[in-house]
C-alpha atoms as a PDB file:
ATOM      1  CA  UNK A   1      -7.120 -11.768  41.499  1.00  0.00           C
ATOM      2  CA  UNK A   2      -9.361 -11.210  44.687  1.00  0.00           C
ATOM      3  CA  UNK A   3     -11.991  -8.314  44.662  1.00  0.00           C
ATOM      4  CA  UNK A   4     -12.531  -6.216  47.599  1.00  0.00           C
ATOM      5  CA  UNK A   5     -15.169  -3.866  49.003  1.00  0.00           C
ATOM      6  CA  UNK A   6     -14.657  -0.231  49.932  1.00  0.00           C
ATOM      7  CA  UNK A   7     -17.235   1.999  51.913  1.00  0.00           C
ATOM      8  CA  UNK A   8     -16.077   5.437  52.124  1.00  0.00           C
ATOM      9  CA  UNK A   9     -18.471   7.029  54.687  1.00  0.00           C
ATOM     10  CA  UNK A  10     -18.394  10.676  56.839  1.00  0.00           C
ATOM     11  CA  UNK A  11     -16.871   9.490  59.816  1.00  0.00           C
ATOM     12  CA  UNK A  12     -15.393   5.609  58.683  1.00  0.00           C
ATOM     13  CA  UNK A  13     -13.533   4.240  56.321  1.00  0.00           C
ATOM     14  CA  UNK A  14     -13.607   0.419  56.213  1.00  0.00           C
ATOM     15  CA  UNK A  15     -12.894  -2.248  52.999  1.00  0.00           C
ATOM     16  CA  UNK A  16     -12.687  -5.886  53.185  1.00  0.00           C
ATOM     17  CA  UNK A  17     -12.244  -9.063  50.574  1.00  0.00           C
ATOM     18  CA  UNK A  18     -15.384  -9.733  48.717  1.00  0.00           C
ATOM     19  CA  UNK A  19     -15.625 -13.670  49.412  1.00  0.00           C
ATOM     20  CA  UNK A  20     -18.432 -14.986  47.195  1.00  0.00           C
ATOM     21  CA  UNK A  21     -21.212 -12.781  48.090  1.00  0.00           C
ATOM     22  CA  UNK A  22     -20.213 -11.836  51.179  1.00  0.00           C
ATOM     23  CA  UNK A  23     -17.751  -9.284  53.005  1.00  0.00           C
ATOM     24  CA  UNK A  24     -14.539 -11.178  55.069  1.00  0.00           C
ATOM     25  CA  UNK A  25     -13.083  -9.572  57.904  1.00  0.00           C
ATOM     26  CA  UNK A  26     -13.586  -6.106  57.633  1.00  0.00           C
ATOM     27  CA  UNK A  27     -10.605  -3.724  58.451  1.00  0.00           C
ATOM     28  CA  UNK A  28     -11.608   0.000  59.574  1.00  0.00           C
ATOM     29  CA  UNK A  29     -10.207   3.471  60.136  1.00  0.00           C
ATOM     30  CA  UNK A  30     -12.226   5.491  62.942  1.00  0.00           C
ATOM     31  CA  UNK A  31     -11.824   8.812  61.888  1.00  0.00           C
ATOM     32  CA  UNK A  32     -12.453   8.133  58.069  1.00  0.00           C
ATOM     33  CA  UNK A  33      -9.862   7.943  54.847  1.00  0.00           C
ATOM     34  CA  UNK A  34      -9.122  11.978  55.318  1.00  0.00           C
ATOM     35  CA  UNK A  35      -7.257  10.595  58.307  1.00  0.00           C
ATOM     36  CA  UNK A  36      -5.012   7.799  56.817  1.00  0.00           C
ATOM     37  CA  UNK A  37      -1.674   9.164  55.464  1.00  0.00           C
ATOM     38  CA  UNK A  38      -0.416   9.190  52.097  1.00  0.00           C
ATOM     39  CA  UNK A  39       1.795   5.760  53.646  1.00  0.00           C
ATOM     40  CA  UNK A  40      -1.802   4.006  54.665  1.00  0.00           C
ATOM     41  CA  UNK A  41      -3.558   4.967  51.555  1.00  0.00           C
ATOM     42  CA  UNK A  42      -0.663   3.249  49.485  1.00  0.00           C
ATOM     43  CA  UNK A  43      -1.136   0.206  51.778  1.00  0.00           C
ATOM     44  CA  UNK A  44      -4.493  -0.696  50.751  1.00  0.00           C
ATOM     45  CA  UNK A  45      -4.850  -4.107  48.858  1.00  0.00           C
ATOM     46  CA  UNK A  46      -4.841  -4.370  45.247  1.00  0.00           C
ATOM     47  CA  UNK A  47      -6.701  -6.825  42.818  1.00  0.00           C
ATOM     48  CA  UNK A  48      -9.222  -7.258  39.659  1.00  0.00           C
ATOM     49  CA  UNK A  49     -12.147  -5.402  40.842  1.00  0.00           C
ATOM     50  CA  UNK A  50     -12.674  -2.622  43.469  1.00  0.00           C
ATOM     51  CA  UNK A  51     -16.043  -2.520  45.057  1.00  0.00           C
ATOM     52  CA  UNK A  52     -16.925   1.313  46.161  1.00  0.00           C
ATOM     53  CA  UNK A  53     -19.334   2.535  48.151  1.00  0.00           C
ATOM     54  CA  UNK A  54     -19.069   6.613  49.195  1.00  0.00           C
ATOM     55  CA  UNK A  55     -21.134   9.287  50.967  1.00  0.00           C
ATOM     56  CA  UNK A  56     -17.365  11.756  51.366  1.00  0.00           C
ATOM     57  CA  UNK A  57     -16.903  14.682  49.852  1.00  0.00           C
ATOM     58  CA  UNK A  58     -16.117  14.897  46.245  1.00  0.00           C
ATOM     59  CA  UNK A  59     -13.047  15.425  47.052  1.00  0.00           C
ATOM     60  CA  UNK A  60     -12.135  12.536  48.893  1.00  0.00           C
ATOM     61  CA  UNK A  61     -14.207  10.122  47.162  1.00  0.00           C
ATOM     62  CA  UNK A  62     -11.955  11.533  43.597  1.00  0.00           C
ATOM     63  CA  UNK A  63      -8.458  10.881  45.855  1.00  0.00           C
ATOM     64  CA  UNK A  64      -9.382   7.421  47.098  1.00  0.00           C
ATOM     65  CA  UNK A  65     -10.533   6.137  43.723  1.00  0.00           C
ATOM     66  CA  UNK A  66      -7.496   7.542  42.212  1.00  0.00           C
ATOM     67  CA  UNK A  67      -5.478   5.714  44.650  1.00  0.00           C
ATOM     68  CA  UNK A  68      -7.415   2.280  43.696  1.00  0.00           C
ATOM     69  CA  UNK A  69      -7.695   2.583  40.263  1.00  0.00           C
ATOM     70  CA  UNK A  70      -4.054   2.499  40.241  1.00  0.00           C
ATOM     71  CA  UNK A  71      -4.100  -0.832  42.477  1.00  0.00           C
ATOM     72  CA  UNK A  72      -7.170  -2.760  41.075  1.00  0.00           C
ATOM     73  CA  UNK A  73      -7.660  -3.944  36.850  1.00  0.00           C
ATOM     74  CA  UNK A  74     -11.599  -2.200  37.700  1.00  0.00           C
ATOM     75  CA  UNK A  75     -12.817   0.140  40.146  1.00  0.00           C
ATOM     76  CA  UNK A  76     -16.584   0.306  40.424  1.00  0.00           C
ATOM     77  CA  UNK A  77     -18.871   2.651  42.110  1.00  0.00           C
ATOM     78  CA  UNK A  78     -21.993   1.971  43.741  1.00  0.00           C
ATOM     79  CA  UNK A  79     -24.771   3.682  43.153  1.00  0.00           C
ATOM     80  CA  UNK A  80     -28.812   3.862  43.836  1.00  0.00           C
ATOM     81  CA  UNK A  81     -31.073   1.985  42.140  1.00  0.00           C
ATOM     82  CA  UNK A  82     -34.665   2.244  42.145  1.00  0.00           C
ATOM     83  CA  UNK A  83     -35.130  -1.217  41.874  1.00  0.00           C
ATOM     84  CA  UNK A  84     -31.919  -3.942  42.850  1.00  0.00           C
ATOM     85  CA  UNK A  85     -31.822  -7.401  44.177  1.00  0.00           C
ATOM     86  CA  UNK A  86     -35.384  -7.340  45.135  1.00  0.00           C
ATOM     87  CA  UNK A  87     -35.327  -4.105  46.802  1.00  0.00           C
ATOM     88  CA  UNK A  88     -37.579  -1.340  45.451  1.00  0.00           C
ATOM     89  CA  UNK A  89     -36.756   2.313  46.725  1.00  0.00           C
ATOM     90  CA  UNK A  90     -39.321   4.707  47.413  1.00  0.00           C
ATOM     91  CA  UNK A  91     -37.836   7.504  46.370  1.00  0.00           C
ATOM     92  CA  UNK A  92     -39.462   9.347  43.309  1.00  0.00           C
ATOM     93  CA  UNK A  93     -35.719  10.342  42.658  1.00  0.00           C
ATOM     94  CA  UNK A  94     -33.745   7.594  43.657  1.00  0.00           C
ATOM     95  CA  UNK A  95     -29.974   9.523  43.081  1.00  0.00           C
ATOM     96  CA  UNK A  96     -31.454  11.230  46.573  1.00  0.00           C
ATOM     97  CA  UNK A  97     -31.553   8.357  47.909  1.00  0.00           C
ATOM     98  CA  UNK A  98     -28.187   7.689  49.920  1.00  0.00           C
ATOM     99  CA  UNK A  99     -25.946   4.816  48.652  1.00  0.00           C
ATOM    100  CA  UNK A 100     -25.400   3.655  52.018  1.00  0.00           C
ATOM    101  CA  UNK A 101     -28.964   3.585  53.011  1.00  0.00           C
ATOM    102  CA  UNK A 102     -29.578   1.921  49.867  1.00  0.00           C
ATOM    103  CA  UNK A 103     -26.823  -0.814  50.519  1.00  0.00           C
ATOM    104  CA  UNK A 104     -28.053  -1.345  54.248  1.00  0.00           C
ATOM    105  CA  UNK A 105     -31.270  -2.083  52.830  1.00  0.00           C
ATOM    106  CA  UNK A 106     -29.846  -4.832  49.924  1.00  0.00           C
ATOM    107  CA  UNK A 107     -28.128  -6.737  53.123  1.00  0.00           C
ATOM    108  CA  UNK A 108     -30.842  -6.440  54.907  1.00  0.00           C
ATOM    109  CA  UNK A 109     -33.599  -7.956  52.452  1.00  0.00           C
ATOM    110  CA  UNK A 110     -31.562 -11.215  52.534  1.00  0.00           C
ATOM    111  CA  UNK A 111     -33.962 -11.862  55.207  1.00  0.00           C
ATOM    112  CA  UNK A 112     -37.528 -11.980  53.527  1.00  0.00           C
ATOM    113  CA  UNK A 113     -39.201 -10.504  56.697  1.00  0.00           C
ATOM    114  CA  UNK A 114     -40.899  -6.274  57.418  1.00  0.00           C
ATOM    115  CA  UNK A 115     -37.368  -4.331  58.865  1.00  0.00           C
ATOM    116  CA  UNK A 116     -36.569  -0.816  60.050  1.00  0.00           C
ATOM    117  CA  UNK A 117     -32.845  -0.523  59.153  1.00  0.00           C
ATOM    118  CA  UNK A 118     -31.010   2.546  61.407  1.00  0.00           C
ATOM    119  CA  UNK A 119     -28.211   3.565  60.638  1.00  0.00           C
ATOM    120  CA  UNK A 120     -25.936   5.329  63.447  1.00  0.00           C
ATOM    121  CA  UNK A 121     -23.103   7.706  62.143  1.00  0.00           C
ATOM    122  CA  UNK A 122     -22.705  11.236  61.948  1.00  0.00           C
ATOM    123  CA  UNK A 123     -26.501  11.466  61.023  1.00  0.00           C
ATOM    124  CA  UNK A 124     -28.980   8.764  62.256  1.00  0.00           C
ATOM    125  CA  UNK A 125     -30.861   6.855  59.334  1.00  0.00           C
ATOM    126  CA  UNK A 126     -34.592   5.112  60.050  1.00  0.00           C
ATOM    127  CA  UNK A 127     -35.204   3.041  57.062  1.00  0.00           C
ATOM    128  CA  UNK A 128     -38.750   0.820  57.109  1.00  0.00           C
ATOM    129  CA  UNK A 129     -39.088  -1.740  54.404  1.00  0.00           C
ATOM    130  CA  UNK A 130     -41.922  -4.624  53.863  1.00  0.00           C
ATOM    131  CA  UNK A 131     -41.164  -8.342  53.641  1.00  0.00           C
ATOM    132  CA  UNK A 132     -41.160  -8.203  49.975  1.00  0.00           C
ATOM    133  CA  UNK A 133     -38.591  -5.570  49.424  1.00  0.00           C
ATOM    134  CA  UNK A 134     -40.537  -2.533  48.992  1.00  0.00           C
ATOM    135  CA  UNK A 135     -39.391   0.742  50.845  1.00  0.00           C
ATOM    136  CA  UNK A 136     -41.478   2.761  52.512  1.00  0.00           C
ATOM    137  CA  UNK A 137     -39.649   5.903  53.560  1.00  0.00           C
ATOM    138  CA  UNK A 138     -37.756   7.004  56.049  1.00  0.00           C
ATOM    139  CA  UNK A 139     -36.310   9.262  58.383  1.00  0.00           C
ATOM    140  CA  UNK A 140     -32.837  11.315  58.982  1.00  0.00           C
ATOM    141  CA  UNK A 141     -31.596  12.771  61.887  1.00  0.00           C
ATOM    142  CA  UNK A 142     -28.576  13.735  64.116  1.00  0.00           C
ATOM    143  CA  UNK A 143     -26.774  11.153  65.276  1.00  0.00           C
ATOM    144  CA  UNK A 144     -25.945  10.740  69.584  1.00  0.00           C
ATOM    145  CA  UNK A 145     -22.645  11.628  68.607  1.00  0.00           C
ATOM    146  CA  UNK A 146     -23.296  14.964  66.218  1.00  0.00           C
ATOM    147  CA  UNK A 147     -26.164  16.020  68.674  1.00  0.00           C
ATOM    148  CA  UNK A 148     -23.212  15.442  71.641  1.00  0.00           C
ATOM    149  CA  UNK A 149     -20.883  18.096  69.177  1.00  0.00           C
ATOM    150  CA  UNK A 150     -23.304  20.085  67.908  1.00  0.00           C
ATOM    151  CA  UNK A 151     -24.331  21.584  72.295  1.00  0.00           C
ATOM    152  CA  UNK A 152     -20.282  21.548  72.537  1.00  0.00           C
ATOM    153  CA  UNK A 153     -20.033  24.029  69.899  1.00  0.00           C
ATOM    154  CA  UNK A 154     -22.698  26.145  71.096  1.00  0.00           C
ATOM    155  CA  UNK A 155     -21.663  25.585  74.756  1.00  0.00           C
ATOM    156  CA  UNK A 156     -18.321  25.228  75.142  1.00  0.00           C
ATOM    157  CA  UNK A 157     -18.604  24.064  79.099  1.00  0.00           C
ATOM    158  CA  UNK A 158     -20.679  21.078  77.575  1.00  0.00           C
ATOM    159  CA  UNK A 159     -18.729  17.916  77.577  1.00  0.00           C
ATOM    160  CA  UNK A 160     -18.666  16.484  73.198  1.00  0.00           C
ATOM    161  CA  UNK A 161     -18.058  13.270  75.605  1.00  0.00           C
ATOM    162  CA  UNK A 162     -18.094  11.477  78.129  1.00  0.00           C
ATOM    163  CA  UNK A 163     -21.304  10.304  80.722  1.00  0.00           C
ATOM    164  CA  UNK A 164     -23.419   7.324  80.906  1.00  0.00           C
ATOM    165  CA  UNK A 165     -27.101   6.943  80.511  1.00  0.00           C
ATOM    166  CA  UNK A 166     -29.843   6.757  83.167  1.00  0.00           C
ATOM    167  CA  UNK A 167     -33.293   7.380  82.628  1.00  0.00           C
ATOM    168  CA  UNK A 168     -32.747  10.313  85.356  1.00  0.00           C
ATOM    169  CA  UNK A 169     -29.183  11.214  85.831  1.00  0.00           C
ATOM    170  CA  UNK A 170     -27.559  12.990  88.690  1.00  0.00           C
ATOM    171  CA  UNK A 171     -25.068  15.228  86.628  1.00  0.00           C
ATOM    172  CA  UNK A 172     -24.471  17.046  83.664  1.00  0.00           C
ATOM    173  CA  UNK A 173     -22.150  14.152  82.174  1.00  0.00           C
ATOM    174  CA  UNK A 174     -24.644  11.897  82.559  1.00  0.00           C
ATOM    175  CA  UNK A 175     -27.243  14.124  81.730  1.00  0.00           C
ATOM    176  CA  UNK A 176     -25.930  14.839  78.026  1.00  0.00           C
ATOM    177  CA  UNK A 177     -25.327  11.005  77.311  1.00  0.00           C
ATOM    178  CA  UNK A 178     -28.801  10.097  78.266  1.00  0.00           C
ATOM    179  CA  UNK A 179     -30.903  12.657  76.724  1.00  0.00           C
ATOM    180  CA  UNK A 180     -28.419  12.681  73.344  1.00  0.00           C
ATOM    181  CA  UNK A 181     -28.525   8.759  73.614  1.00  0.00           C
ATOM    182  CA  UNK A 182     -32.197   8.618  74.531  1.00  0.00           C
ATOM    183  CA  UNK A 183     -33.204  11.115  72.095  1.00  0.00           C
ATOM    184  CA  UNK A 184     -32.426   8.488  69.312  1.00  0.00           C
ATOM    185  CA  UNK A 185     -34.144   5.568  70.947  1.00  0.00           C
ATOM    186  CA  UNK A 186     -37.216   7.606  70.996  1.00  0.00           C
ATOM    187  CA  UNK A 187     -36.833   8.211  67.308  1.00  0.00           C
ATOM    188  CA  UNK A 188     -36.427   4.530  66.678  1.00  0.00           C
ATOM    189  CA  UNK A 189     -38.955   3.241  69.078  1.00  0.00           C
ATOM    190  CA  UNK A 190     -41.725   5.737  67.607  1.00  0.00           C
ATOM    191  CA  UNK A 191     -41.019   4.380  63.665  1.00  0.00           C
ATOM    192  CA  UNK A 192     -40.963   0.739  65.589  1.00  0.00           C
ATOM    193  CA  UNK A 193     -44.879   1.462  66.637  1.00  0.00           C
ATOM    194  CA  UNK A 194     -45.753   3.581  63.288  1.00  0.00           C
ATOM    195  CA  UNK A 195     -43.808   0.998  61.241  1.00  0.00           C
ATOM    196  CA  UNK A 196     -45.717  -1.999  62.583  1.00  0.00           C
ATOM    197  CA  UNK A 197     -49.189   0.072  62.433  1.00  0.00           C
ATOM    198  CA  UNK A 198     -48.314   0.335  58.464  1.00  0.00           C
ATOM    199  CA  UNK A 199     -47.190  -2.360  58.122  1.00  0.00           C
ATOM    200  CA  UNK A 200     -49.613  -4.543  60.039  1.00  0.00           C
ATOM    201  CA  UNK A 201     -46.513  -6.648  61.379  1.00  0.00           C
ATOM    202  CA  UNK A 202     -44.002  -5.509  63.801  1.00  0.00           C
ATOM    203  CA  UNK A 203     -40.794  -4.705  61.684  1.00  0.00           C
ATOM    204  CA  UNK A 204     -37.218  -6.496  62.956  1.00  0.00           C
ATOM    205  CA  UNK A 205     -34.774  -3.789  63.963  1.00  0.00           C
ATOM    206  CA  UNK A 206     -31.648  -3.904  62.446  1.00  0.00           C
ATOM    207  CA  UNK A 207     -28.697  -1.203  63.791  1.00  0.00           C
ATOM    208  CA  UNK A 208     -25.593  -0.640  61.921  1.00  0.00           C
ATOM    209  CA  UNK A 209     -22.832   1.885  61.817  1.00  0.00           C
ATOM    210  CA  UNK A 210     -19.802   2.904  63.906  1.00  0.00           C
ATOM    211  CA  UNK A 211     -22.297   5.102  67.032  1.00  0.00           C
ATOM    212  CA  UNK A 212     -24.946   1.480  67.090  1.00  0.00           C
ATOM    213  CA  UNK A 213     -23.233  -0.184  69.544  1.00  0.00           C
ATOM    214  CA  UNK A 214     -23.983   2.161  72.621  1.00  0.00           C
ATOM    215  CA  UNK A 215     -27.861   2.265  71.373  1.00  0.00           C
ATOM    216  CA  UNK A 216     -27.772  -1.802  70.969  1.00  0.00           C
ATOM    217  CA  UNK A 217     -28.236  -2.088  75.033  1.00  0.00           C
ATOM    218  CA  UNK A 218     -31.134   0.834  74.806  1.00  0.00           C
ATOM    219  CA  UNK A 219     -32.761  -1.253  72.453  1.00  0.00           C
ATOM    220  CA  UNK A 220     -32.318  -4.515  73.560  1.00  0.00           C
ATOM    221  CA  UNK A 221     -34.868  -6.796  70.325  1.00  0.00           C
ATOM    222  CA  UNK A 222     -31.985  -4.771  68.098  1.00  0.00           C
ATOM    223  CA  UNK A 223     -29.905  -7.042  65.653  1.00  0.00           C
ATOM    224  CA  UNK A 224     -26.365  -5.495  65.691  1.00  0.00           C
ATOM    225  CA  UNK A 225     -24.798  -5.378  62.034  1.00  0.00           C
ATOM    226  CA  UNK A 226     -22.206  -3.015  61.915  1.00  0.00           C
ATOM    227  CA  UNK A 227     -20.864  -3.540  58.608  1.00  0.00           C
ATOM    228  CA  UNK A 228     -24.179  -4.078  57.292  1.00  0.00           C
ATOM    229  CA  UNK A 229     -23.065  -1.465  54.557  1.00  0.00           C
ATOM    230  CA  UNK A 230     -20.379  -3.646  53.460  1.00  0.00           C
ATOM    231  CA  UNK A 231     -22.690  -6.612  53.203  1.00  0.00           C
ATOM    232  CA  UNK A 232     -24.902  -4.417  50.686  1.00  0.00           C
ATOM    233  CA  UNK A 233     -21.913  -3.651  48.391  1.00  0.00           C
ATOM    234  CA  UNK A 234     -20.988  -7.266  48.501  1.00  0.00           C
ATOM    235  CA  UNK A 235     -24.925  -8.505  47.512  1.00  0.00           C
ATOM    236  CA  UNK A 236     -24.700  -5.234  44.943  1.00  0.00           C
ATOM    237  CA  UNK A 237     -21.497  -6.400  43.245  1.00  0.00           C
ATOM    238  CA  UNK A 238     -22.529 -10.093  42.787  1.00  0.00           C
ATOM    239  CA  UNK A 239     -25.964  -8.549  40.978  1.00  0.00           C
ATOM    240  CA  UNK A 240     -23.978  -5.827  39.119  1.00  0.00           C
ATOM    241  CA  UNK A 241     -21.856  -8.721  37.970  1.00  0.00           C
ATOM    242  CA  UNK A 242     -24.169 -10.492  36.751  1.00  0.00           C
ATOM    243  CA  UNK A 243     -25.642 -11.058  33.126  1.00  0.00           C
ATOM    244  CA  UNK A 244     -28.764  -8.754  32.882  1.00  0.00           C
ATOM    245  CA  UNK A 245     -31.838 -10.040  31.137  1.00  0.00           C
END
């Protein structure tokens, strides 16, 4: 029976077949599982082994595997490791350590080369990692999108959309895209320069998630891997899988 891949995130919900070690075509809801109806939910696929990978609320993490556990013979839940697949996390604590950061990091080290892995959701994720899988630390902040919400809520007559950047724009529109937008290329291009400084090497840039696509142009040596998460779980599941020595 096939196995597939879940990632339950804040603002996505995608799955897709585990093939070997990779993830097949991935299949996504924009607005997260809380958004699927009870008719969606019971349309997922079912199998021998459900791959999970969540950063919902309890809550919704406890309804979705409910929902799969009665579809799949096994339902297993990703978590972090301090050491996995030749990645070593920096963390002193690694349960603080999100699993999806953690899993963007597994697909990334397929690549034996210095990275800083950014994540673009509701929060924006700055990962920096050496060629030979060790962590260094990181960085969290608001996401384009949650910065873009977060002066909506405050000031109403502030567009949560809409605009286009420019280094200078001519209106507010435009304005709020570029500085929101710019904001996080500023972020990324600073750990770029401190990152290759530590490193001695400049780091590969690797941008996943559902809000790295309107960066990608802003950064234009990016490598675009939006289900870079999904990868993670798949190279996590064949190593879970596997007989430990």
């Amino acid at each position: 029976m096939s196995d597939w891949l879940f990632d339950l995130g804040n603002s996505r919900f995608k799955f897709a077949p585990l093939l070997g070690g990779d993830a097949g075509a991935v299949q996504a809801w924009p607005h997260g599982a809380e958004a699927m109806t009870a008719a969606a939910l019971e349309a997922l696929p079912q199998g021998g082994t459900a791959w999970v990978a969540s950063v919902a609320a309890p809550a919704l993490t406890a309804t979705v595997l409910e929902i799969l556990r009665a579809r799949f013979q096994r339902v297993e839940v990703a978590h972090t490791r301090a050491e996995c697949a030749g990645v070593r996390i920096a963390y002193a604590r690694p349960q603080r350590f999100g699993v999806d950061r953690f899993l963007a990091l597994l697909a990334a080290r397929s690549a034996a080369r210095p990275v800083l892995v950014v994540g673009v959701g509701t929060a924006l994720t700055l990962d920096l990692m050496d060629a030979r899988g060790r962590h260094l630390g990181g960085r969290i902040g608001a996401s384009p999108t949650t910065m873009r919400e977060a002066l909506h809520a405050r000031a109403v007559q502030l567009p949560a959309t809409g605009g286009d950047y420019h280094e200078f724009a001519s209106d507010t529109d435009d304005a709020l895209a570029s500085g929101c937008d710019g904001a996080a290329v500023a972020l990324v291009e600073r750990s770029l320069r401190h990152g290759a400084a530590l490193l001695d090497a400049a780091p590969a840039l690797v941008l996943h998630g559902g809000g790295a696509g309107p960066l990608a142009p802003l950064l234009p040596d990016a490598e675009l891997r939006p289900t870079l998460v999904l990868d993670g779980l798949a190279r996590w599941a064949v190593h879970a899988a596997a007989p430990q020595r």
